[in-house]
N, C-alpha and C. Protein backbone atom coordinates (compact mmCIF):
# COMPACT_ATOMS: atom_id res chain seq x y z
N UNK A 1 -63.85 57.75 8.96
CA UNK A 1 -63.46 57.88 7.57
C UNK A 1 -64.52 57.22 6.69
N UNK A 2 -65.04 57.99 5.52
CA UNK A 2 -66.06 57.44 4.71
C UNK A 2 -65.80 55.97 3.93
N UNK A 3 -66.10 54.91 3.62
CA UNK A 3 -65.78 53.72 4.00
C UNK A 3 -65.57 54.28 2.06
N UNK A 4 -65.65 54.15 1.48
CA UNK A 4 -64.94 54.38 -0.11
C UNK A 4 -63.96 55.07 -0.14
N UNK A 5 -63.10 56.16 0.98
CA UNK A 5 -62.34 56.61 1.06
C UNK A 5 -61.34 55.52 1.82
N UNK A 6 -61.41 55.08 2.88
CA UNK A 6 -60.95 53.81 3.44
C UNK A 6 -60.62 52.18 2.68
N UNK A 7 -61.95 52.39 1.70
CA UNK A 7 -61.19 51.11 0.57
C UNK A 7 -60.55 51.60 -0.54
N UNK A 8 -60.29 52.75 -1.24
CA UNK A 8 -59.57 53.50 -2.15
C UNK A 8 -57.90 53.95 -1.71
N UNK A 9 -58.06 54.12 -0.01
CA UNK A 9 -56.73 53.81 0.59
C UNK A 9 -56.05 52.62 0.99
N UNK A 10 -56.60 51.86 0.89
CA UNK A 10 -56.62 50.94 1.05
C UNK A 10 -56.16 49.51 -0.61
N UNK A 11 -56.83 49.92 -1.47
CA UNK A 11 -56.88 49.61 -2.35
C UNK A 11 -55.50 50.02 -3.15
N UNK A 12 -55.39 51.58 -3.06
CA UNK A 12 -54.02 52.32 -3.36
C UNK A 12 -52.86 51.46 -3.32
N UNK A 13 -52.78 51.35 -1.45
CA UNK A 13 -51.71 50.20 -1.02
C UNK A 13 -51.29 49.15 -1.86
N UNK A 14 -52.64 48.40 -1.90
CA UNK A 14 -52.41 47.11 -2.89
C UNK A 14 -52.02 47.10 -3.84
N UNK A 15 -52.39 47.80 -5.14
CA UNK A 15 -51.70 47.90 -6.35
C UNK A 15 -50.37 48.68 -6.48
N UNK A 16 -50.04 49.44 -5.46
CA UNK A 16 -48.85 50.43 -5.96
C UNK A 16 -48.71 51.70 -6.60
N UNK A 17 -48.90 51.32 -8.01
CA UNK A 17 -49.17 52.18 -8.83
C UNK A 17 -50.45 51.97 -9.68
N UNK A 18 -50.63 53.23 -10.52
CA UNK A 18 -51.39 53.08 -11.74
C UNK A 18 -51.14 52.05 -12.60
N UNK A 19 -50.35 51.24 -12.96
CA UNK A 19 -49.87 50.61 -14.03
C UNK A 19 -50.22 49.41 -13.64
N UNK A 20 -50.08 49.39 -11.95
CA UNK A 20 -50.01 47.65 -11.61
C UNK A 20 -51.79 47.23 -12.06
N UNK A 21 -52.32 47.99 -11.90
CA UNK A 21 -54.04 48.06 -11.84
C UNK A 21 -54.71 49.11 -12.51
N UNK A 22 -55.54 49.70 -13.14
CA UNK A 22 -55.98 50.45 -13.61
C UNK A 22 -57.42 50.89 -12.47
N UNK A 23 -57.80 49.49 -12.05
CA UNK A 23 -58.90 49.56 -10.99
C UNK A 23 -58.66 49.02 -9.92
N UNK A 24 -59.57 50.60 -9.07
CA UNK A 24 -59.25 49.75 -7.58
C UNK A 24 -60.89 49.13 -7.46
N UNK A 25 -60.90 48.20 -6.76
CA UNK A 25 -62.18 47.70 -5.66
C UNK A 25 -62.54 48.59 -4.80
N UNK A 26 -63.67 49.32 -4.70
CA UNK A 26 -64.52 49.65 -3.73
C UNK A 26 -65.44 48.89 -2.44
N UNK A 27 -66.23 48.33 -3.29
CA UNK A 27 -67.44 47.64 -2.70
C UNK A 27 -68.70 46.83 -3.56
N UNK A 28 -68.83 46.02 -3.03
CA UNK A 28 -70.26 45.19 -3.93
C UNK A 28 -71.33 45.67 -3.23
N UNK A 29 -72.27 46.37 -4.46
CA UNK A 29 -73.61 47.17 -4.42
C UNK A 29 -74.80 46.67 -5.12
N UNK A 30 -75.63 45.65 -4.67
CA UNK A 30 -76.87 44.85 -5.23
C UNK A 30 -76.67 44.31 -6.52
N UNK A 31 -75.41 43.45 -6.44
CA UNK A 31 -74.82 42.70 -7.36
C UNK A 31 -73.66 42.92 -8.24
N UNK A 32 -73.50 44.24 -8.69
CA UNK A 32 -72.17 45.20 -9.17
C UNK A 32 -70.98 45.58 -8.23
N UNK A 33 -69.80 45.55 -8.88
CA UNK A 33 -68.93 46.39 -7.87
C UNK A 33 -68.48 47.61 -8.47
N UNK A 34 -68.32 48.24 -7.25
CA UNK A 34 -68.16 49.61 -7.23
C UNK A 34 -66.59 50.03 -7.20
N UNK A 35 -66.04 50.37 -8.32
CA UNK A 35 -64.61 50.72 -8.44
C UNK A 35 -63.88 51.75 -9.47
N UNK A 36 -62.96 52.29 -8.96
CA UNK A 36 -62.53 53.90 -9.43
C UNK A 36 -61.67 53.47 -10.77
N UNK A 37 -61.68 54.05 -12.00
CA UNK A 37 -60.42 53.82 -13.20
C UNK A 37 -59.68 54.52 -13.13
N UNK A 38 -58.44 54.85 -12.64
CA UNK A 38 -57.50 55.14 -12.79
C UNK A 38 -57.08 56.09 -14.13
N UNK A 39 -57.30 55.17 -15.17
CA UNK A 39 -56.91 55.57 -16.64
C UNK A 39 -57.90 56.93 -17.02
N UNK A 40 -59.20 56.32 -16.13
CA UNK A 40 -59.99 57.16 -16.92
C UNK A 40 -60.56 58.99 -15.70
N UNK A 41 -59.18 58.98 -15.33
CA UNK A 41 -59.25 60.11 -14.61
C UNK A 41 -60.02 60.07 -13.00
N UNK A 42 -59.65 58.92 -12.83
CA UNK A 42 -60.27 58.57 -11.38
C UNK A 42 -61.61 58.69 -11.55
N UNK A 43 -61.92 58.23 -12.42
CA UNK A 43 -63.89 58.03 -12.89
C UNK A 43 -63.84 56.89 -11.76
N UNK A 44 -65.10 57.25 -11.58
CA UNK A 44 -65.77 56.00 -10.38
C UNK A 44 -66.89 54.86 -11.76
N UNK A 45 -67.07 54.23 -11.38
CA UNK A 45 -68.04 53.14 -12.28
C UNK A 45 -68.82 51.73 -11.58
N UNK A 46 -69.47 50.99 -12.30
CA UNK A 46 -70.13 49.83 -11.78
C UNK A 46 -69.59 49.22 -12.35
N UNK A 47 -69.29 47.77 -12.32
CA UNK A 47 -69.42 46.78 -12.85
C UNK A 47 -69.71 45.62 -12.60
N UNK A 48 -70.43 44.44 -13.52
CA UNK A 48 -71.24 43.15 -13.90
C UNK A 48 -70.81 42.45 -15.13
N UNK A 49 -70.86 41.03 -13.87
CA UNK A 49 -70.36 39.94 -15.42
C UNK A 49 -71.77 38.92 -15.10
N UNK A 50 -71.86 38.69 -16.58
CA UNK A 50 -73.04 37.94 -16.36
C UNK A 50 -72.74 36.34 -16.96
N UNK A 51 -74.09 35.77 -17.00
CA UNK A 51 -73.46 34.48 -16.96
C UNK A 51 -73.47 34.06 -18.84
N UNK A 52 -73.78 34.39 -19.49
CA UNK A 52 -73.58 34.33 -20.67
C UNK A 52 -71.83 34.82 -21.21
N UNK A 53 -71.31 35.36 -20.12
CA UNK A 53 -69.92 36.15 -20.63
C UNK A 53 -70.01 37.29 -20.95
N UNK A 54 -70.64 37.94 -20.21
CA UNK A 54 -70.53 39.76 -20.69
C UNK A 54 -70.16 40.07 -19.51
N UNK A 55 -69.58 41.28 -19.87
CA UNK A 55 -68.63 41.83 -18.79
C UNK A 55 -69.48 43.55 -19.24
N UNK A 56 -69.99 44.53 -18.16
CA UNK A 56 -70.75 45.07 -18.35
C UNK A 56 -70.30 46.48 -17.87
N UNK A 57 -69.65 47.52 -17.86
CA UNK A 57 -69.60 49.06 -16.91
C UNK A 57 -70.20 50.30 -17.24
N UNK A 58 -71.04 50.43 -16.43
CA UNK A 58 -71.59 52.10 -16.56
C UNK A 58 -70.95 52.90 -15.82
N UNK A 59 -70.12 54.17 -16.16
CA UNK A 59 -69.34 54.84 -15.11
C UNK A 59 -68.85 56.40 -15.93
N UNK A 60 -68.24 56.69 -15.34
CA UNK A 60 -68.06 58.24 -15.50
C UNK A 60 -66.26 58.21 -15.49
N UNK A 61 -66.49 58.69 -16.96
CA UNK A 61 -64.90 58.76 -17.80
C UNK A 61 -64.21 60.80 -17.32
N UNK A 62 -63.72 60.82 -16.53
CA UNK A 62 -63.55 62.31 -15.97
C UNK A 62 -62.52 63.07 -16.85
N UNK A 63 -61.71 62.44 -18.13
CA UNK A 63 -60.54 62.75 -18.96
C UNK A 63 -61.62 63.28 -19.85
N UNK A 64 -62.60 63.15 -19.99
CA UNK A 64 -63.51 63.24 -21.56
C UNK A 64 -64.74 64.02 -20.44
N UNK A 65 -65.43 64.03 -19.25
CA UNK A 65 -66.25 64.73 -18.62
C UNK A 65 -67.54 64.17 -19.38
N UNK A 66 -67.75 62.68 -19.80
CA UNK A 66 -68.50 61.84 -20.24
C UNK A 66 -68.74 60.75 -19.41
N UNK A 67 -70.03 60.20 -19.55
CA UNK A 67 -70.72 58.47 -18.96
C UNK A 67 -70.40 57.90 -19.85
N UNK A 68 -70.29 56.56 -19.30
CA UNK A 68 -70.37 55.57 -20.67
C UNK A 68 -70.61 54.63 -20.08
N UNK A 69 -71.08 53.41 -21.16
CA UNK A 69 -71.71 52.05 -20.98
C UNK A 69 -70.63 50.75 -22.06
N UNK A 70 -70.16 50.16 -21.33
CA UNK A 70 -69.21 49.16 -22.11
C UNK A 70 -69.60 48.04 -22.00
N UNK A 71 -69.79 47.18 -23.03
CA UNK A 71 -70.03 45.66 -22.98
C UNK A 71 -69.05 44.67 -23.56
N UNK A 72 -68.54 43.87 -23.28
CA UNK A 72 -67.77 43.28 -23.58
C UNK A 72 -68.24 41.71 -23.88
N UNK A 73 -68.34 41.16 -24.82
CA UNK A 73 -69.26 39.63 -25.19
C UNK A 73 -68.19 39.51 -26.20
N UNK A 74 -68.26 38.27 -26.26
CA UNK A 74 -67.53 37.26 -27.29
C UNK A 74 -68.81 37.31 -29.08
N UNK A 75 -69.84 37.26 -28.36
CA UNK A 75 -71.60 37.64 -29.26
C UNK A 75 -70.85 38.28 -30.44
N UNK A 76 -69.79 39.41 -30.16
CA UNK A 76 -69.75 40.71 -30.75
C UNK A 76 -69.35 40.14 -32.13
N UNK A 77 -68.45 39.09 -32.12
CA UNK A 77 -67.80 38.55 -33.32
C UNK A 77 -66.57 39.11 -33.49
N UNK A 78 -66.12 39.38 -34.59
CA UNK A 78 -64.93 40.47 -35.12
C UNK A 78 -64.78 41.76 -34.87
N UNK A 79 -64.59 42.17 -34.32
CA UNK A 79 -64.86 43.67 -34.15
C UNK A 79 -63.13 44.42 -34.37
N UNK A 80 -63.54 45.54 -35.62
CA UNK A 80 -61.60 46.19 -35.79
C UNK A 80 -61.31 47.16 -34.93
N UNK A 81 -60.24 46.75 -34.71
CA UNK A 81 -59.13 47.51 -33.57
C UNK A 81 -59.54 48.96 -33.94
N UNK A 82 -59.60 50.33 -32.98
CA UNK A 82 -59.81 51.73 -33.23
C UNK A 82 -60.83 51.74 -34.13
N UNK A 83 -61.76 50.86 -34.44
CA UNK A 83 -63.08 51.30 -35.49
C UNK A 83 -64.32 51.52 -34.40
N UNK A 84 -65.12 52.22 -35.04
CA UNK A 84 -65.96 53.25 -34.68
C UNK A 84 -67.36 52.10 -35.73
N UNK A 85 -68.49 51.89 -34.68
CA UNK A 85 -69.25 51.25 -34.67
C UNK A 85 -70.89 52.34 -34.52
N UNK A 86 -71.80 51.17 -35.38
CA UNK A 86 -73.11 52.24 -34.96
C UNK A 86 -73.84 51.02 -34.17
N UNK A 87 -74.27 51.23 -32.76
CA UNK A 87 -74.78 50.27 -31.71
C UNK A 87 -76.42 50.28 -31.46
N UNK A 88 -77.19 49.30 -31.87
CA UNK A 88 -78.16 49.60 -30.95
C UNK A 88 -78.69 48.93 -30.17
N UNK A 89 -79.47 49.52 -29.05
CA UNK A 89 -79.79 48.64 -27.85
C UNK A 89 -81.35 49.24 -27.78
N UNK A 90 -81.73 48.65 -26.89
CA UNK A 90 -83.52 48.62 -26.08
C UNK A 90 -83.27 48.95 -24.58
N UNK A 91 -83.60 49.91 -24.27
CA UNK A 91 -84.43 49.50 -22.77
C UNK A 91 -85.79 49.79 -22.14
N UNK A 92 -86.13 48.42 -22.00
CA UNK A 92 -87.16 47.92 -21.97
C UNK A 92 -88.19 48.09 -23.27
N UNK A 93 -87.47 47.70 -23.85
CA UNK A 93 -88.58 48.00 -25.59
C UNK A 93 -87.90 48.96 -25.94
N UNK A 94 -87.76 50.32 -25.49
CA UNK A 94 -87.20 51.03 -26.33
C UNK A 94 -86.09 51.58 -26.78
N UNK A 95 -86.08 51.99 -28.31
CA UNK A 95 -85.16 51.68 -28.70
C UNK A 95 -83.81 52.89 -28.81
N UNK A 96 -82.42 52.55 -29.05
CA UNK A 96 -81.76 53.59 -28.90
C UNK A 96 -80.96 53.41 -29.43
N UNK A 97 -79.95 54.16 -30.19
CA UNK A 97 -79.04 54.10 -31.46
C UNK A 97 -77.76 55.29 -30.81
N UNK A 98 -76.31 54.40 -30.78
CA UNK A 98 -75.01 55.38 -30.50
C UNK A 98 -74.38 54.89 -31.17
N UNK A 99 -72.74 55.61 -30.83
CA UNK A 99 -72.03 55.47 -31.79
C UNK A 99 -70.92 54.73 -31.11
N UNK A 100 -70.58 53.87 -30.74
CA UNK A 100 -69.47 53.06 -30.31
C UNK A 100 -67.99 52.90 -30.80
N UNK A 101 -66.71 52.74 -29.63
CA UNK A 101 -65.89 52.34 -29.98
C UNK A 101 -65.34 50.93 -29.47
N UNK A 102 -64.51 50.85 -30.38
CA UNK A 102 -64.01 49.12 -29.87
C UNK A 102 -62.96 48.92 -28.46
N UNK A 103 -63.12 48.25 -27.86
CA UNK A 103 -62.13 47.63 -26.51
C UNK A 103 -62.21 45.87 -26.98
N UNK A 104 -61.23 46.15 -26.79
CA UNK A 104 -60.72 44.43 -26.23
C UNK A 104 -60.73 44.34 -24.02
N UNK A 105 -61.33 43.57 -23.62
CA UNK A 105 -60.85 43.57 -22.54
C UNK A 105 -60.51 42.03 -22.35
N UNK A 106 -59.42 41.43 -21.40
CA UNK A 106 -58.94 40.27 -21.45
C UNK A 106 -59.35 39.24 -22.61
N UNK A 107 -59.18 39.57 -23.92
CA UNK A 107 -58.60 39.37 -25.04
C UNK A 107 -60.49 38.63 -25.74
N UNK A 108 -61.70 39.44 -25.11
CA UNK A 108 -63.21 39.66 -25.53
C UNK A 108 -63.26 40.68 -25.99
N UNK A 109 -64.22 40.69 -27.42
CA UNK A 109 -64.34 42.30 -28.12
C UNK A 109 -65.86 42.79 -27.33
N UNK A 110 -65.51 44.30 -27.49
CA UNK A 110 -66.77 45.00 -26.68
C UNK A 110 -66.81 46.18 -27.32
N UNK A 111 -67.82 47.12 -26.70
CA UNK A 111 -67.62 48.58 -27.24
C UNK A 111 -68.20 49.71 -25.95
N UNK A 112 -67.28 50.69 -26.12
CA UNK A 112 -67.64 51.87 -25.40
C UNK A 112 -68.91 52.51 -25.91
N UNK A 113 -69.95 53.22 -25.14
CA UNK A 113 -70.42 54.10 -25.65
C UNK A 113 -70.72 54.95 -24.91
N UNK A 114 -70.69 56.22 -25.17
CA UNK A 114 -70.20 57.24 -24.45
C UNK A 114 -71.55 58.12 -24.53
N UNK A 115 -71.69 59.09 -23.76
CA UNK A 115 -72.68 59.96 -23.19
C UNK A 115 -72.52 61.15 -22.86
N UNK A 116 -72.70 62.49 -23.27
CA UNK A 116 -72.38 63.49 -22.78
C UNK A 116 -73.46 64.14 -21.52
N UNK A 117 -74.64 63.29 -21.76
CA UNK A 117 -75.68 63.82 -20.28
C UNK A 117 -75.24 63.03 -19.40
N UNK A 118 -74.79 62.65 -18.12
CA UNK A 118 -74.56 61.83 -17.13
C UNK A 118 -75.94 61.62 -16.54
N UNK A 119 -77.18 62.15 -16.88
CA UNK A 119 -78.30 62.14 -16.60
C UNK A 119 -79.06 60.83 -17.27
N UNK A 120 -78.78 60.45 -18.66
CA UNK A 120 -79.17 59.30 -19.24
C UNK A 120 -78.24 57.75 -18.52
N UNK A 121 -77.26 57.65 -17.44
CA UNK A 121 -77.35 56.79 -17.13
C UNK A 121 -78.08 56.24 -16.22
N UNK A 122 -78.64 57.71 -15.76
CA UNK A 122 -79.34 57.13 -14.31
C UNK A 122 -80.66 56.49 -15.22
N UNK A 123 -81.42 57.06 -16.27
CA UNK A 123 -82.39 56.80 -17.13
C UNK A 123 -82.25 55.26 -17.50
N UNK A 124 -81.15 54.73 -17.90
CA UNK A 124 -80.58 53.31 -17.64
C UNK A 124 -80.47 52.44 -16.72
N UNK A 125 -80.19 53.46 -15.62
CA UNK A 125 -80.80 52.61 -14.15
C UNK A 125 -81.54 52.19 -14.39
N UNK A 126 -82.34 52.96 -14.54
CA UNK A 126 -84.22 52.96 -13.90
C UNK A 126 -84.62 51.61 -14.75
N UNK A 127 -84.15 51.08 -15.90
CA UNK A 127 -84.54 50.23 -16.75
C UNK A 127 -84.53 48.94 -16.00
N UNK A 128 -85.08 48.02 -16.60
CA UNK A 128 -85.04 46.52 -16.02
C UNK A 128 -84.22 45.83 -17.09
N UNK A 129 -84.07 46.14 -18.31
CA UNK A 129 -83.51 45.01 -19.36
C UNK A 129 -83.06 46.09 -20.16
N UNK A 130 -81.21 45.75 -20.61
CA UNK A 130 -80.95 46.63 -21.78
C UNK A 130 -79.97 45.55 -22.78
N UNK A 131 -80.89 45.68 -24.09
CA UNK A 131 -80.37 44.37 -24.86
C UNK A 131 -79.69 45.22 -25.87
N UNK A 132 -78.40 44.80 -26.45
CA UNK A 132 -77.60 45.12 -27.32
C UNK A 132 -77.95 44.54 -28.50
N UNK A 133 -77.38 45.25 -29.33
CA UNK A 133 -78.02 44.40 -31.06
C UNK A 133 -76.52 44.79 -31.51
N UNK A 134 -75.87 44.53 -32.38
CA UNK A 134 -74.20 44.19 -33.58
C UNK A 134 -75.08 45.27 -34.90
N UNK A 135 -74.39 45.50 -35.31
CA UNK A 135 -74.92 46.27 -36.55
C UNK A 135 -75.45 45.64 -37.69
N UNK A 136 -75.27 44.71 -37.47
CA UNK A 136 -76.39 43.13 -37.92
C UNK A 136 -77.47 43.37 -37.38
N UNK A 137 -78.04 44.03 -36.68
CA UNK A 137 -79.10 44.08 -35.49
C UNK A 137 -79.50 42.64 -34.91
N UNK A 138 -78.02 41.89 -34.95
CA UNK A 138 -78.08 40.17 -34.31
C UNK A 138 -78.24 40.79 -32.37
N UNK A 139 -78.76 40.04 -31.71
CA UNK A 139 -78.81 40.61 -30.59
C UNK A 139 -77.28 39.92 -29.79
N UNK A 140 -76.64 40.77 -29.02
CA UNK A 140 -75.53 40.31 -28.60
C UNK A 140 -75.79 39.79 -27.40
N UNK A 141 -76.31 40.56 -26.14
CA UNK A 141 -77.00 40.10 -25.13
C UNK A 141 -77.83 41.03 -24.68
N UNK A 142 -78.60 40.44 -23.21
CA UNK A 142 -79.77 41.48 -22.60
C UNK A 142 -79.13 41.53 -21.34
N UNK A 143 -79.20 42.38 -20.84
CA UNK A 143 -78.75 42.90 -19.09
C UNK A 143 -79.52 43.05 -18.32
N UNK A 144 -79.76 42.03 -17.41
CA UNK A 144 -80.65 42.70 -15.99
C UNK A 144 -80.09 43.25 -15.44
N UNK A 145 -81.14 44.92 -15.28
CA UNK A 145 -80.66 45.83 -14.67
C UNK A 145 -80.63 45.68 -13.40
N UNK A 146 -81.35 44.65 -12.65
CA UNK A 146 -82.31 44.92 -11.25
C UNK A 146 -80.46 45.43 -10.54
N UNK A 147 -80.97 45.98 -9.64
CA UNK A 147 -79.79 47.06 -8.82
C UNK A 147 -78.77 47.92 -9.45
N UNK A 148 -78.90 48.39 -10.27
CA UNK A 148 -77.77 48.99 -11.24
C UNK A 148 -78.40 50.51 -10.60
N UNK A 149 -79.49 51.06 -10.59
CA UNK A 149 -79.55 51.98 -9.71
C UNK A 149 -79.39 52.56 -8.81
N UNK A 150 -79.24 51.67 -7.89
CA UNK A 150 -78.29 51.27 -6.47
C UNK A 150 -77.25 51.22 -6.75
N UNK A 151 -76.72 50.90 -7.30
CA UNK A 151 -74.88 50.62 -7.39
C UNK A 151 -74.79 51.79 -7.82
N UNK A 152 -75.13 52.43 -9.23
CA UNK A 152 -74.88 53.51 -9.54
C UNK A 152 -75.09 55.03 -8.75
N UNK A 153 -75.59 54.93 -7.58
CA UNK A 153 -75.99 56.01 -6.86
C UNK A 153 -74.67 55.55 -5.93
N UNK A 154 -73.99 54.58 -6.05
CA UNK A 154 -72.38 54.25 -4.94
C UNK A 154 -71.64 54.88 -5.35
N UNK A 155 -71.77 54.12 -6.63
CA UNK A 155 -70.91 55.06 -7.81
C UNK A 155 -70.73 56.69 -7.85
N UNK A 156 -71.73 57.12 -7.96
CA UNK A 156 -71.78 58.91 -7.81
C UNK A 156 -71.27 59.01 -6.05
N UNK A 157 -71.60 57.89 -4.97
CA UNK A 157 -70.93 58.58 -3.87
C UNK A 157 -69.76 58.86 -3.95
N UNK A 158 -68.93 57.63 -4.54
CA UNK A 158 -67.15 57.47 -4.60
C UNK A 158 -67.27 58.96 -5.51
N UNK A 159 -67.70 59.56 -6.76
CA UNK A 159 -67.19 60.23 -7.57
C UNK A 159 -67.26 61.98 -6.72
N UNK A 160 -67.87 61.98 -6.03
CA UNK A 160 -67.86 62.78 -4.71
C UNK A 160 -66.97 62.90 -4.15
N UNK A 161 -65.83 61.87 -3.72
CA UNK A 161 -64.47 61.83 -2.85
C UNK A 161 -63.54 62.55 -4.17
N UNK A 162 -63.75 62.44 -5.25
CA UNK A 162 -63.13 63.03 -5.97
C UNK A 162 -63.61 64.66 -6.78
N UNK A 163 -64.44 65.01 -6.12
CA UNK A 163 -64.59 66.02 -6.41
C UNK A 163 -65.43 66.78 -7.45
N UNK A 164 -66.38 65.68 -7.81
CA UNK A 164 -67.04 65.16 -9.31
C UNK A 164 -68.13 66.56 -9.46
């Protein structure tokens, strides 16, 4: 049995339902873990917390047939509930401008930003540093990428068991 199929059954067990968990655990992949959202249509994703307090996911939203990149920092300041944000970030110098929405995750403001090429996350892989800026263009934080390419190629394996 393919070992993401074996921790996804596995994982199942543990939470019960959808409600008890939204995410299951997969596996840790060159520093990220590798785990399926529930909410978001059994999207597979990465995720990284770093030591500044960011909480970090690149993953594939399957309800919307979109990537996205979420950061979650305290940096962010105020951020309003359902408001729609203009974000920009760098990788590696260069520069890039989306359109973000707000999340709270365990009670830190962050923002979604969403992607309709699933091709520009791997382009994000490939990066070494992706620094966020507030619409202040205050910088919120920088992300080492090192293995996010790797994880994210786990990521597309799990999204495979589902049929992606």
């Amino acid at each position: 049995m393919n070992r993401y199929l074996k921790a996804l059954t596995v994982g199942m067990a543990m939470v019960g339902t959808p409600a008890a968990s939204e995410l299951i655990y997969l596996d840790d992949v060159a520093g990220w873990e590798v785990l399926v959202d529930r909410s978001l249509g059994d999207g597979c994703l990465i995720q990284a917390e770093y030591e500044d307090g960011s909480l970090v996911r690149i993953g594939f939203d399957l309800n919307v047939g979109e990537g996205y990149v979420t950061v979650v920092n305290d940096n962010w300041g105020y951020l309003e509930d359902g408001a729609e944000y203009e974000v920009n970030f760098d990788l590696d110098s260069e520069p890039y401008t989306g359109l973000a929405s707000v999340v709270h995750i365990a009670d830190s403001p962050g923002v979604d930003i969403y992607f309709d090429n699933f091709d520009f996350l791997f382009h994000i892989a490939k990066k070494y540093t992706m620094t966020i800026y507030n619409d202040d263009m205050r910088e919120v934080t920088a992300i080492d990428l090192g293995g996010t390419y790797h994880a994210l190629q786990s990521a597309m394996d799990c999204q495979d068991i589902f049929g992606f």
